[in-house]
PDB file of N, CA and C in Angstrom:
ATOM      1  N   UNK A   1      96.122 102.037 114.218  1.00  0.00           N
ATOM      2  CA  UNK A   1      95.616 101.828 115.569  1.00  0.00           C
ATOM      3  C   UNK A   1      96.306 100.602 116.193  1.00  0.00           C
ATOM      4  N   UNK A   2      96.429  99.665 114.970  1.00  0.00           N
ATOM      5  CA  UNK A   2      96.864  98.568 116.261  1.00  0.00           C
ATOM      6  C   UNK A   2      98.663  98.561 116.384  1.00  0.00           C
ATOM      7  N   UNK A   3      98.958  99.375 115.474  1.00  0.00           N
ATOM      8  CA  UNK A   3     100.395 100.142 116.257  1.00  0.00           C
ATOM      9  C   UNK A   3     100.362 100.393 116.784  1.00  0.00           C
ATOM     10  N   UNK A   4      99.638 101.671 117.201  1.00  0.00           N
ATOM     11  CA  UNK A   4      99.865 102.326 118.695  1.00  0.00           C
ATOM     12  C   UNK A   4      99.318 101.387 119.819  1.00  0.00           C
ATOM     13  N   UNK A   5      98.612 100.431 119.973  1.00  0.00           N
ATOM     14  CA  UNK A   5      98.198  99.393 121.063  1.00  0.00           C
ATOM     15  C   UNK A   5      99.703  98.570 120.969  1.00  0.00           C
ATOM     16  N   UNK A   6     100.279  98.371 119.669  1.00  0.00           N
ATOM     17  CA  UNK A   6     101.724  97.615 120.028  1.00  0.00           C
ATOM     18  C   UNK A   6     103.139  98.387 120.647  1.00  0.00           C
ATOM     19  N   UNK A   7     102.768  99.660 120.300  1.00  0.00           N
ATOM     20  CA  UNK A   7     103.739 100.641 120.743  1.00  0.00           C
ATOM     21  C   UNK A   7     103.548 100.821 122.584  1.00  0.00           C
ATOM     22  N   UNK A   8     102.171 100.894 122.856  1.00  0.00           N
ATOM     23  CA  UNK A   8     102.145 100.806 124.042  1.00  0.00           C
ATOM     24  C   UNK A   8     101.982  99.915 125.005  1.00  0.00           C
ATOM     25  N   UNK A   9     101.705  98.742 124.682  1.00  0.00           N
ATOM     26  CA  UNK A   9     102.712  97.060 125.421  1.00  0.00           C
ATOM     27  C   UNK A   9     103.834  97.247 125.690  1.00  0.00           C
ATOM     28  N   UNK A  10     104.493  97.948 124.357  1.00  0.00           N
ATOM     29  CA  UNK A  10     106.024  97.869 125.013  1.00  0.00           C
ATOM     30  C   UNK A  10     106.362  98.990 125.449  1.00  0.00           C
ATOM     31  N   UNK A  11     106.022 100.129 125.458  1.00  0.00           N
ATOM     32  CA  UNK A  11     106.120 100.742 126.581  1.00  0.00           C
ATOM     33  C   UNK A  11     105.784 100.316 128.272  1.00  0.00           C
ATOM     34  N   UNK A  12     104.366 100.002 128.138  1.00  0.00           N
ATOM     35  CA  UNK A  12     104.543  99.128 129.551  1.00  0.00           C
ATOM     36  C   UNK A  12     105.337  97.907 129.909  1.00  0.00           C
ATOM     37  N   UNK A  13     106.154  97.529 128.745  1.00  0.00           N
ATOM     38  CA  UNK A  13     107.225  96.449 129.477  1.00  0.00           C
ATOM     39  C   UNK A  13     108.241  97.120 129.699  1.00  0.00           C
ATOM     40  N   UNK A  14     108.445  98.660 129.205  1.00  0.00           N
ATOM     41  CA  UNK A  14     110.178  99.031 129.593  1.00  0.00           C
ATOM     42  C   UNK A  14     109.868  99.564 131.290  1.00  0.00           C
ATOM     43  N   UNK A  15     108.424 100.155 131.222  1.00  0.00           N
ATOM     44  CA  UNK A  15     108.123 100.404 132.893  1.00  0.00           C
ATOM     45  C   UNK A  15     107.908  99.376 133.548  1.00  0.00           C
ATOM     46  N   UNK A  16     107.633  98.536 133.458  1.00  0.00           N
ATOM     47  CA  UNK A  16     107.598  96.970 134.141  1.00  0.00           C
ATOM     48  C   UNK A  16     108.788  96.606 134.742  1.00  0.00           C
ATOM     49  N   UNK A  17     109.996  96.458 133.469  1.00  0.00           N
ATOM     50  CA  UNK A  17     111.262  96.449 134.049  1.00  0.00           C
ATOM     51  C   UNK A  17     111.599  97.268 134.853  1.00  0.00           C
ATOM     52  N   UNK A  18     111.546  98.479 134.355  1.00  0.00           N
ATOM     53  CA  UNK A  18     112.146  99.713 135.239  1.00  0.00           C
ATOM     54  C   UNK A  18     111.434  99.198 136.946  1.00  0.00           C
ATOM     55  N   UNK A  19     110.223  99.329 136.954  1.00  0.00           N
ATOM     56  CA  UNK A  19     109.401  98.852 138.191  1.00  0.00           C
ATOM     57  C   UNK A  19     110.134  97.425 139.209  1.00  0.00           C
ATOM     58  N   UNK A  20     110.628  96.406 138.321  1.00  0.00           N
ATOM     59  CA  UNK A  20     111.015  95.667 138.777  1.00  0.00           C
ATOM     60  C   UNK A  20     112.908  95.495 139.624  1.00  0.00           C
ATOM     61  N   UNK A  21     112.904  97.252 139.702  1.00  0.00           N
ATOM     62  CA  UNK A  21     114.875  97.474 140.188  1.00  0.00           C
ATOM     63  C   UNK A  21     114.643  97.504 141.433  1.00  0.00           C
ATOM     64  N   UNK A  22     115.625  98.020 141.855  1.00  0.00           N
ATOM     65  CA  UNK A  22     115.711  98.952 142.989  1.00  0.00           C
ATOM     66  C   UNK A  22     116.288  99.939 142.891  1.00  0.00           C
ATOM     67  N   UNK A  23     116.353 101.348 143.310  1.00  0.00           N
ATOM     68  CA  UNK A  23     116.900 102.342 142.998  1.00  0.00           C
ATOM     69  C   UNK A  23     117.445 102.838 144.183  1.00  0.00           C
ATOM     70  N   UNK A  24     118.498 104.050 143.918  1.00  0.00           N
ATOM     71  CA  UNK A  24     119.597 104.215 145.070  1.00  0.00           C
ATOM     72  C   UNK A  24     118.666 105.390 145.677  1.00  0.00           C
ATOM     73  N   UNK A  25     117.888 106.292 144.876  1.00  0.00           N
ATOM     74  CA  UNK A  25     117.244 107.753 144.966  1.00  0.00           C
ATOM     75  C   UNK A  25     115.736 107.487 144.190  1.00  0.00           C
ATOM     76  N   UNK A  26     115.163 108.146 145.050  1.00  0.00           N
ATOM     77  CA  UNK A  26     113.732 108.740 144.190  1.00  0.00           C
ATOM     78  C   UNK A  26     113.855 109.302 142.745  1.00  0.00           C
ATOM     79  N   UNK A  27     115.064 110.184 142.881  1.00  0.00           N
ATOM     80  CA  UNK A  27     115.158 110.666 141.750  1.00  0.00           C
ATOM     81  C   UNK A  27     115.886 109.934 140.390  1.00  0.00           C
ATOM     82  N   UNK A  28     116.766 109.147 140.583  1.00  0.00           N
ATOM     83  CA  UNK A  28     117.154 107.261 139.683  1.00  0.00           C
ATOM     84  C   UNK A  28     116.051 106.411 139.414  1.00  0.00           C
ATOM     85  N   UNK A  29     114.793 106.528 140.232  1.00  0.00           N
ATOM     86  CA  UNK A  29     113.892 106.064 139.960  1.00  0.00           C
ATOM     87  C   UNK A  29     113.032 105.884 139.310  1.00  0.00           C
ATOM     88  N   UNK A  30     113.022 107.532 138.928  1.00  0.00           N
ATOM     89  CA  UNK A  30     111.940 107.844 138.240  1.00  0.00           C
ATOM     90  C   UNK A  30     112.752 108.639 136.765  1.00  0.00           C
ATOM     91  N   UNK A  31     113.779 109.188 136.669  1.00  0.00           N
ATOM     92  CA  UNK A  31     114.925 109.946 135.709  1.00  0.00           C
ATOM     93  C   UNK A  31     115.836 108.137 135.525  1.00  0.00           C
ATOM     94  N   UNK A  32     115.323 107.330 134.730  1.00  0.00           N
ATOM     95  CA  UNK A  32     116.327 106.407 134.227  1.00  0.00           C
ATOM     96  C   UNK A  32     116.409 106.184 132.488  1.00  0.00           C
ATOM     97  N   UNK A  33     116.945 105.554 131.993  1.00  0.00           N
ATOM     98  CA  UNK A  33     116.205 105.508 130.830  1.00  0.00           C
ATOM     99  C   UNK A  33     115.472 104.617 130.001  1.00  0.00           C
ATOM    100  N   UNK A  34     114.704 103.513 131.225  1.00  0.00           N
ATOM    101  CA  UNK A  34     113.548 102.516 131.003  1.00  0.00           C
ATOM    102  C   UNK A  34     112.376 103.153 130.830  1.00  0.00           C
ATOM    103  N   UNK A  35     112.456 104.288 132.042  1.00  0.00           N
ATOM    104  CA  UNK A  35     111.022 104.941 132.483  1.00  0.00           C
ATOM    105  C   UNK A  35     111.516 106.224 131.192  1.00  0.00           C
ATOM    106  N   UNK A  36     111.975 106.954 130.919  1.00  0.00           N
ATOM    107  CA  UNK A  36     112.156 108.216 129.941  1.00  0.00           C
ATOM    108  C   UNK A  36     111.156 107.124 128.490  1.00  0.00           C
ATOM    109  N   UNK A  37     112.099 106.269 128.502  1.00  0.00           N
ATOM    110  CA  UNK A  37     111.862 105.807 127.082  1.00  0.00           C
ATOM    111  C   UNK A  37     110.192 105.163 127.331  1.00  0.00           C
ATOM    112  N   UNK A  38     109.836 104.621 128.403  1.00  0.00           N
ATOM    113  CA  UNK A  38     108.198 103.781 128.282  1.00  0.00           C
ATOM    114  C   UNK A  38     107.570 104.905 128.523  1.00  0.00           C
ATOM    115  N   UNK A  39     107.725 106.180 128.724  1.00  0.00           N
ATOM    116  CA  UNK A  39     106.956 107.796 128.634  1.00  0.00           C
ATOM    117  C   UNK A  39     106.731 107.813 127.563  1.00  0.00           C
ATOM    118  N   UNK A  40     108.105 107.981 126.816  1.00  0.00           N
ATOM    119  CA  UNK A  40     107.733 108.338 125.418  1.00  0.00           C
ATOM    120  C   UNK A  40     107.260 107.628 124.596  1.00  0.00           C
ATOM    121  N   UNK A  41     107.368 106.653 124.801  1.00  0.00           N
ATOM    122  CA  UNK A  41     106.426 105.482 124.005  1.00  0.00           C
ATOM    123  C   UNK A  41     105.186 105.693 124.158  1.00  0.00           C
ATOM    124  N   UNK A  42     104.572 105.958 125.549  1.00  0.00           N
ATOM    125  CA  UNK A  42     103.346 106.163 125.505  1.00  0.00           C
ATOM    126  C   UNK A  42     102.854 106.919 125.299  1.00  0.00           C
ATOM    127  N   UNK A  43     103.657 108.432 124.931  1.00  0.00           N
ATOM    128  CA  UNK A  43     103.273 110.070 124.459  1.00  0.00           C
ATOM    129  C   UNK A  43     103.470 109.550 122.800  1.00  0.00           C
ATOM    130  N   UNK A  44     103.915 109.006 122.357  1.00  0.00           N
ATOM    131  CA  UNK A  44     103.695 108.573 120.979  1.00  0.00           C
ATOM    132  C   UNK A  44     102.749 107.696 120.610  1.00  0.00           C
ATOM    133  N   UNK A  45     102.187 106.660 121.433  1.00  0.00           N
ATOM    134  CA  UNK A  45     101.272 105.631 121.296  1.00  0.00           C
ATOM    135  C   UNK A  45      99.948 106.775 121.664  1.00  0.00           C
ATOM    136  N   UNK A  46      99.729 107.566 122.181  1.00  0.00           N
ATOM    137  CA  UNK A  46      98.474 108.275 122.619  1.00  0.00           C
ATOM    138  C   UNK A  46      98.667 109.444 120.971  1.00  0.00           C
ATOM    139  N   UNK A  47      99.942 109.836 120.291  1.00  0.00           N
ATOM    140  CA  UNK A  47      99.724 110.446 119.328  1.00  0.00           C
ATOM    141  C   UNK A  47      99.594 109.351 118.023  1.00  0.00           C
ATOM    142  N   UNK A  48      99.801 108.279 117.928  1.00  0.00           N
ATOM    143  CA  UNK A  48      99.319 107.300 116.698  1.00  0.00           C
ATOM    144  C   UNK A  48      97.833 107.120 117.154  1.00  0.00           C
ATOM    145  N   UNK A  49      97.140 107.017 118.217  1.00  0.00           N
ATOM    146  CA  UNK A  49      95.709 106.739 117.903  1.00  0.00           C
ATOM    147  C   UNK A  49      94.803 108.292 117.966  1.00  0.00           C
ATOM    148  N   UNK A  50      95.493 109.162 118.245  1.00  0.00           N
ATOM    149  CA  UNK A  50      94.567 110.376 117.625  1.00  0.00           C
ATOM    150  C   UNK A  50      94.616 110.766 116.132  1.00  0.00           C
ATOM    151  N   UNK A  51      95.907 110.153 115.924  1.00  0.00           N
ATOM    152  CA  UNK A  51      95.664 110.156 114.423  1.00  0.00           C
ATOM    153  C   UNK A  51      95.354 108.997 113.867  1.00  0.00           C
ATOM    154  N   UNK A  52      95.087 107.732 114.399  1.00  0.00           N
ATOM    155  CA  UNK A  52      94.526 106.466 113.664  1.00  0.00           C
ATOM    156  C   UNK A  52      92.974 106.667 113.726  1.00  0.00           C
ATOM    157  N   UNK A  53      92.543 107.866 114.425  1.00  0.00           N
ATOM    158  CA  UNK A  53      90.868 107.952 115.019  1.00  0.00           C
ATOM    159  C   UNK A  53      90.490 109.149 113.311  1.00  0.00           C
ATOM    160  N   UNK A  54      91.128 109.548 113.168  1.00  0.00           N
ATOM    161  CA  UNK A  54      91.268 110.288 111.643  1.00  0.00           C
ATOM    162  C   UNK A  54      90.650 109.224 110.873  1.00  0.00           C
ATOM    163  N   UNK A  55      91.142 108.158 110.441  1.00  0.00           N
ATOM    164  CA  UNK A  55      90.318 106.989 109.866  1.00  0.00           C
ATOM    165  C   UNK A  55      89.747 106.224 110.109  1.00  0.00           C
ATOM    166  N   UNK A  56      89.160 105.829 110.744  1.00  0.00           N
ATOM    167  CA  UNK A  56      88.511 104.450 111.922  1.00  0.00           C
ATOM    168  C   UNK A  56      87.261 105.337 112.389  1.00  0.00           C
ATOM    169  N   UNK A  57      86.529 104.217 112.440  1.00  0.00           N
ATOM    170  CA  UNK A  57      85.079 104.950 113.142  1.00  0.00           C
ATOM    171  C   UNK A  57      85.412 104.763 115.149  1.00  0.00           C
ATOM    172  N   UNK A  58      84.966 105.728 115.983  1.00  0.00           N
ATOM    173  CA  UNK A  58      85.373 105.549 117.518  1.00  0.00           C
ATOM    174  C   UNK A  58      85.121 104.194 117.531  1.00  0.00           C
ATOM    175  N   UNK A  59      83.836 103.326 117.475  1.00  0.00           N
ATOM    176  CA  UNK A  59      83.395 102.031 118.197  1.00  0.00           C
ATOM    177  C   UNK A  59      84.835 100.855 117.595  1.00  0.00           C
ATOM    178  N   UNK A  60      85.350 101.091 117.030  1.00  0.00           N
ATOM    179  CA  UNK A  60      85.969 100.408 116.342  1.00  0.00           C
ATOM    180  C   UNK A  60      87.289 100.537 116.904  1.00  0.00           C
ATOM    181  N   UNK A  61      87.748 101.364 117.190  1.00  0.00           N
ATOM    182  CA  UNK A  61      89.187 102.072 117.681  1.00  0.00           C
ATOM    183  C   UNK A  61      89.358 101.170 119.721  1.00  0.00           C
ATOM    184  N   UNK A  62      88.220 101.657 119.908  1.00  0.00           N
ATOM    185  CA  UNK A  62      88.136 100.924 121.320  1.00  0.00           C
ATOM    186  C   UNK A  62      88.115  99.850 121.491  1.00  0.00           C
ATOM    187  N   UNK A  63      87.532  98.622 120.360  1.00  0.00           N
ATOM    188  CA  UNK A  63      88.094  97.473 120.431  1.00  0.00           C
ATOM    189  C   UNK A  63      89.291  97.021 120.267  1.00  0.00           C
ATOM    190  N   UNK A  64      89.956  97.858 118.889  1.00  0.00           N
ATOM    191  CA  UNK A  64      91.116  97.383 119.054  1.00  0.00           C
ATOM    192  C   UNK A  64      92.192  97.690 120.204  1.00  0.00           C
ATOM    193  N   UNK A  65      91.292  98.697 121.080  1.00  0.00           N
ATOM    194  CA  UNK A  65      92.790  99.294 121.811  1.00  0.00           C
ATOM    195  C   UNK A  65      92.225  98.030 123.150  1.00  0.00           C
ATOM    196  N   UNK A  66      91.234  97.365 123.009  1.00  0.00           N
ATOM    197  CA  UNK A  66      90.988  96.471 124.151  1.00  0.00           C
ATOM    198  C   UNK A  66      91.772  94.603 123.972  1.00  0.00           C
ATOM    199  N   UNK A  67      92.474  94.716 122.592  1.00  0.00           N
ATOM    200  CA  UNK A  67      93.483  93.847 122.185  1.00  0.00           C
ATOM    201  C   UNK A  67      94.569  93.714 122.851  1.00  0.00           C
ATOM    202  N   UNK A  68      94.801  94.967 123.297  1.00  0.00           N
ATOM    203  CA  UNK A  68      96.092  95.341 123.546  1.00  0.00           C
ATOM    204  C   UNK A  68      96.346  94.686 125.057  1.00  0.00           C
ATOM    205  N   UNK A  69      95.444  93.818 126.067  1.00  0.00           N
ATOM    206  CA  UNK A  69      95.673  93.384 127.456  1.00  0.00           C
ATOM    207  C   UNK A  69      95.778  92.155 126.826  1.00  0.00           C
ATOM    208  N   UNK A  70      95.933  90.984 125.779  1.00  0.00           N
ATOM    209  CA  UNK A  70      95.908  90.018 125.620  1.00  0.00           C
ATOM    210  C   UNK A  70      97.555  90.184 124.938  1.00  0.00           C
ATOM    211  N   UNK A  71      98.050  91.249 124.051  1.00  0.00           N
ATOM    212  CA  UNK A  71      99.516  91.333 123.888  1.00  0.00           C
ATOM    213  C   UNK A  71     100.318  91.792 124.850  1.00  0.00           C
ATOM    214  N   UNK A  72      99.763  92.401 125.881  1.00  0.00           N
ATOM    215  CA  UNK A  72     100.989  92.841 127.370  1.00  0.00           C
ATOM    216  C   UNK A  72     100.855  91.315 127.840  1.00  0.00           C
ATOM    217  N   UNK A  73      99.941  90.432 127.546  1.00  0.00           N
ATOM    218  CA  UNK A  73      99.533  89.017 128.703  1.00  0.00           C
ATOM    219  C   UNK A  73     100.979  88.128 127.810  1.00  0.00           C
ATOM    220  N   UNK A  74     101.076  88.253 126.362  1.00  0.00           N
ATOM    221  CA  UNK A  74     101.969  87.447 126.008  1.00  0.00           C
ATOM    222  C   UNK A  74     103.483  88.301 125.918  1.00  0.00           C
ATOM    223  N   UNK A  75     103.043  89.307 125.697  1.00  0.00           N
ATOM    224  CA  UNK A  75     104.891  89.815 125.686  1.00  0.00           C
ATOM    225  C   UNK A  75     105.065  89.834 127.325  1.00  0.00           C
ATOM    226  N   UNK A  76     104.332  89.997 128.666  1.00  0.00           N
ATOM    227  CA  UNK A  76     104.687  89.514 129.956  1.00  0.00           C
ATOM    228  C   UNK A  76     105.636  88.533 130.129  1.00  0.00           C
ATOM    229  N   UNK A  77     105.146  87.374 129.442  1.00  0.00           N
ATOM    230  CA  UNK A  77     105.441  85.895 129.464  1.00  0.00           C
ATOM    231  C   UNK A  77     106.617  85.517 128.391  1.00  0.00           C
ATOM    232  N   UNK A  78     106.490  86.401 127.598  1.00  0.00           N
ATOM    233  CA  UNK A  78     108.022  86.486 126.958  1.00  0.00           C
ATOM    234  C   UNK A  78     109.063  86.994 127.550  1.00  0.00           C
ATOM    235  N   UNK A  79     108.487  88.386 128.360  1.00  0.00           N
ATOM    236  CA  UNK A  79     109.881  89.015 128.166  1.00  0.00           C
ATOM    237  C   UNK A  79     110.306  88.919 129.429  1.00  0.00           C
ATOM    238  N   UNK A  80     109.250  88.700 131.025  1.00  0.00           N
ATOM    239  CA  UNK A  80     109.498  88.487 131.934  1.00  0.00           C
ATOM    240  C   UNK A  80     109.167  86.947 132.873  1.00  0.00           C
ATOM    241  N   UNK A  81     108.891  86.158 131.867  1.00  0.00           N
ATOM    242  CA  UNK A  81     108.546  84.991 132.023  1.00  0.00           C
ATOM    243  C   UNK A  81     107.370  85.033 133.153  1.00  0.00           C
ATOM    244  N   UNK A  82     106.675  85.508 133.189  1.00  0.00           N
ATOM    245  CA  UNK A  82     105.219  85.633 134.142  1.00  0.00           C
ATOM    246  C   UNK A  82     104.432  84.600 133.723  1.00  0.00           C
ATOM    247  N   UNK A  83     104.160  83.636 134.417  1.00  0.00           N
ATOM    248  CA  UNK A  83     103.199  82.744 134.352  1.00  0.00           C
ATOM    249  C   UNK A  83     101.825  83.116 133.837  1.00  0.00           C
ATOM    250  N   UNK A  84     101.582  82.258 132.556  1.00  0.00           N
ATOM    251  CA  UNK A  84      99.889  82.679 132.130  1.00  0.00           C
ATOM    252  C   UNK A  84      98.931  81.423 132.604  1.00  0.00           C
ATOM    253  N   UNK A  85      98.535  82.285 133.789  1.00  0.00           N
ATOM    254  CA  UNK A  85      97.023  81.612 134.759  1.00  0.00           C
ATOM    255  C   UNK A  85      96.007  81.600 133.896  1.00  0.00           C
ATOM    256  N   UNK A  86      95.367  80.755 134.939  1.00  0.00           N
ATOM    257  CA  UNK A  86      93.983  80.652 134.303  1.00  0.00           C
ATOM    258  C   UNK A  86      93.476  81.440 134.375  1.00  0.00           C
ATOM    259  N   UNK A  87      93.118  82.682 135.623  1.00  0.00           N
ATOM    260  CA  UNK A  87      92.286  83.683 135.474  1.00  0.00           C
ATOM    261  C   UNK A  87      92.848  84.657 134.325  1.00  0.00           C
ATOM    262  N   UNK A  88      94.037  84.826 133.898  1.00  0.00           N
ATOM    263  CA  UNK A  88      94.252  85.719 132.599  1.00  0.00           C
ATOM    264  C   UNK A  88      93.756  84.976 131.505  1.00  0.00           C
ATOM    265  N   UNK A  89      93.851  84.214 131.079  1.00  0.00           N
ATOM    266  CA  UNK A  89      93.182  83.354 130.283  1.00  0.00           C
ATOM    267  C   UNK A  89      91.882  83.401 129.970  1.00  0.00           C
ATOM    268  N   UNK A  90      90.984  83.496 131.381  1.00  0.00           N
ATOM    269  CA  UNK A  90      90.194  83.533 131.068  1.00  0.00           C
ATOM    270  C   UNK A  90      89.547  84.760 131.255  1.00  0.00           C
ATOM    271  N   UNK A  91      90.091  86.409 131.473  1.00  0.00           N
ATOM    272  CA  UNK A  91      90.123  87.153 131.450  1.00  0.00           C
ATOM    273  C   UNK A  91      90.038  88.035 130.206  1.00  0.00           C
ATOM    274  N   UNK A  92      91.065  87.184 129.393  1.00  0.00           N
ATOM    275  CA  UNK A  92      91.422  87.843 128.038  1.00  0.00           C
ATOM    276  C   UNK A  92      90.090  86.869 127.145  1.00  0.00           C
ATOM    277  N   UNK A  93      89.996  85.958 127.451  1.00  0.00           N
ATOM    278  CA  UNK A  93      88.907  85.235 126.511  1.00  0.00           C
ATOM    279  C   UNK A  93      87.258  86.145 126.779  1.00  0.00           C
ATOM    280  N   UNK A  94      87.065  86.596 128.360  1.00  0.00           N
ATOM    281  CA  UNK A  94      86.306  87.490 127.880  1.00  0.00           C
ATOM    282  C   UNK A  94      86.308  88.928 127.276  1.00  0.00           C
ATOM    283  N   UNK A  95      87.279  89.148 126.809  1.00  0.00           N
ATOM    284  CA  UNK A  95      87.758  90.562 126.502  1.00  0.00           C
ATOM    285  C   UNK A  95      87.116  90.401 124.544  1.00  0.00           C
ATOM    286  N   UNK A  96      88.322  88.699 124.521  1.00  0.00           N
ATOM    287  CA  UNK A  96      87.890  88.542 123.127  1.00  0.00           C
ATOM    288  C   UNK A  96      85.714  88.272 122.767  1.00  0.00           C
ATOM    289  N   UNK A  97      85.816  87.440 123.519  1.00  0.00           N
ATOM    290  CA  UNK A  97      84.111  87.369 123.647  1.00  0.00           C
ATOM    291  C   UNK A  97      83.443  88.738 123.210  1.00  0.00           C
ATOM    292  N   UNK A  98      83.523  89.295 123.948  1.00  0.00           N
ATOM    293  CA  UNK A  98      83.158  90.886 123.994  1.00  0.00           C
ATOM    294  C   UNK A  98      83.488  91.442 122.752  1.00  0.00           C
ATOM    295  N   UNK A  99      84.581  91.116 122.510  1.00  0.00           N
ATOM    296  CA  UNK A  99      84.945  91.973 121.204  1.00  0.00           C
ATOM    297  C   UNK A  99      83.491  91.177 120.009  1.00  0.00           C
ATOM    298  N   UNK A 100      84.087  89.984 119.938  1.00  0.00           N
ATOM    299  CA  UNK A 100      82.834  89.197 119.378  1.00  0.00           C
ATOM    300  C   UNK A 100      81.278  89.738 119.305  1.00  0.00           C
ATOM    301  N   UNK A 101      80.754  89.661 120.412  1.00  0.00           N
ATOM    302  CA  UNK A 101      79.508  90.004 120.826  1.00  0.00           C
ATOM    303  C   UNK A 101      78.971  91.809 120.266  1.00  0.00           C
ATOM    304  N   UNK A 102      80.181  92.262 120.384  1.00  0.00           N
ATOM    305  CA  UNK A 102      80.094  93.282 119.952  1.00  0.00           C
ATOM    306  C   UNK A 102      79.800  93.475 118.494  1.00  0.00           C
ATOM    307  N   UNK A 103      80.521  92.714 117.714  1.00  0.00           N
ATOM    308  CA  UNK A 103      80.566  93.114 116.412  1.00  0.00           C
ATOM    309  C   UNK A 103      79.079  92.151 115.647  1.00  0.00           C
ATOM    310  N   UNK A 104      78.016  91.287 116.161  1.00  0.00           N
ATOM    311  CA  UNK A 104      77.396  90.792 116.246  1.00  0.00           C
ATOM    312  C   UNK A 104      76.293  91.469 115.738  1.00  0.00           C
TER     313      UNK A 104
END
């Protein structure tokens, strides 16, 4: 499970980039191979957690896939140097809270 939450960060960073061009055509836009490849990342990240749900109880699976906005917050800031605010900060601290509270 928490592969496929890492598989699909980086899929949303190859669409991030891709998001961040300009393109000559609608159709370069969307047919490149930032966006082909962060598809398939995410048609593979949606097939590692139907099969990570095979072992894992559901309540359990949804936390970890709620990890996964605190690793797009740092691979952001790695890979596109995006400033980490305070409201993400403190965004992701209630995410972690929650996770906390939850398991309580």
């Amino acid at each position: 499970m928490i592969g496929a939450v890492l598989i699909s960060a980086i899929s949303q960073m190859f669409l991030k980039a891709s998001a961040n061009k300009t393109y000559e055509s609608k159709i370069k836009e969307y047919l490149n191979p930032q966006v082909i490849i962060g598809y398939s990342l995410m048609v593979l990240s949606t097939l590692c957690v139907i099969y990570a749900y095979r072992g894992i109880e559901f309540k359990n699976g949804a936390v970890i896939e709620s990890l996964g906005y605190l690793l797009i917050m740092i691979l952001s800031r790695l890979f596109f140097n995006e400033a980490i605010t305070r409201n993400k900060i403190v965004g992701n601290l209630l995410i972690l809270l929650g996770v906390i509270v939850f398991y309580l």
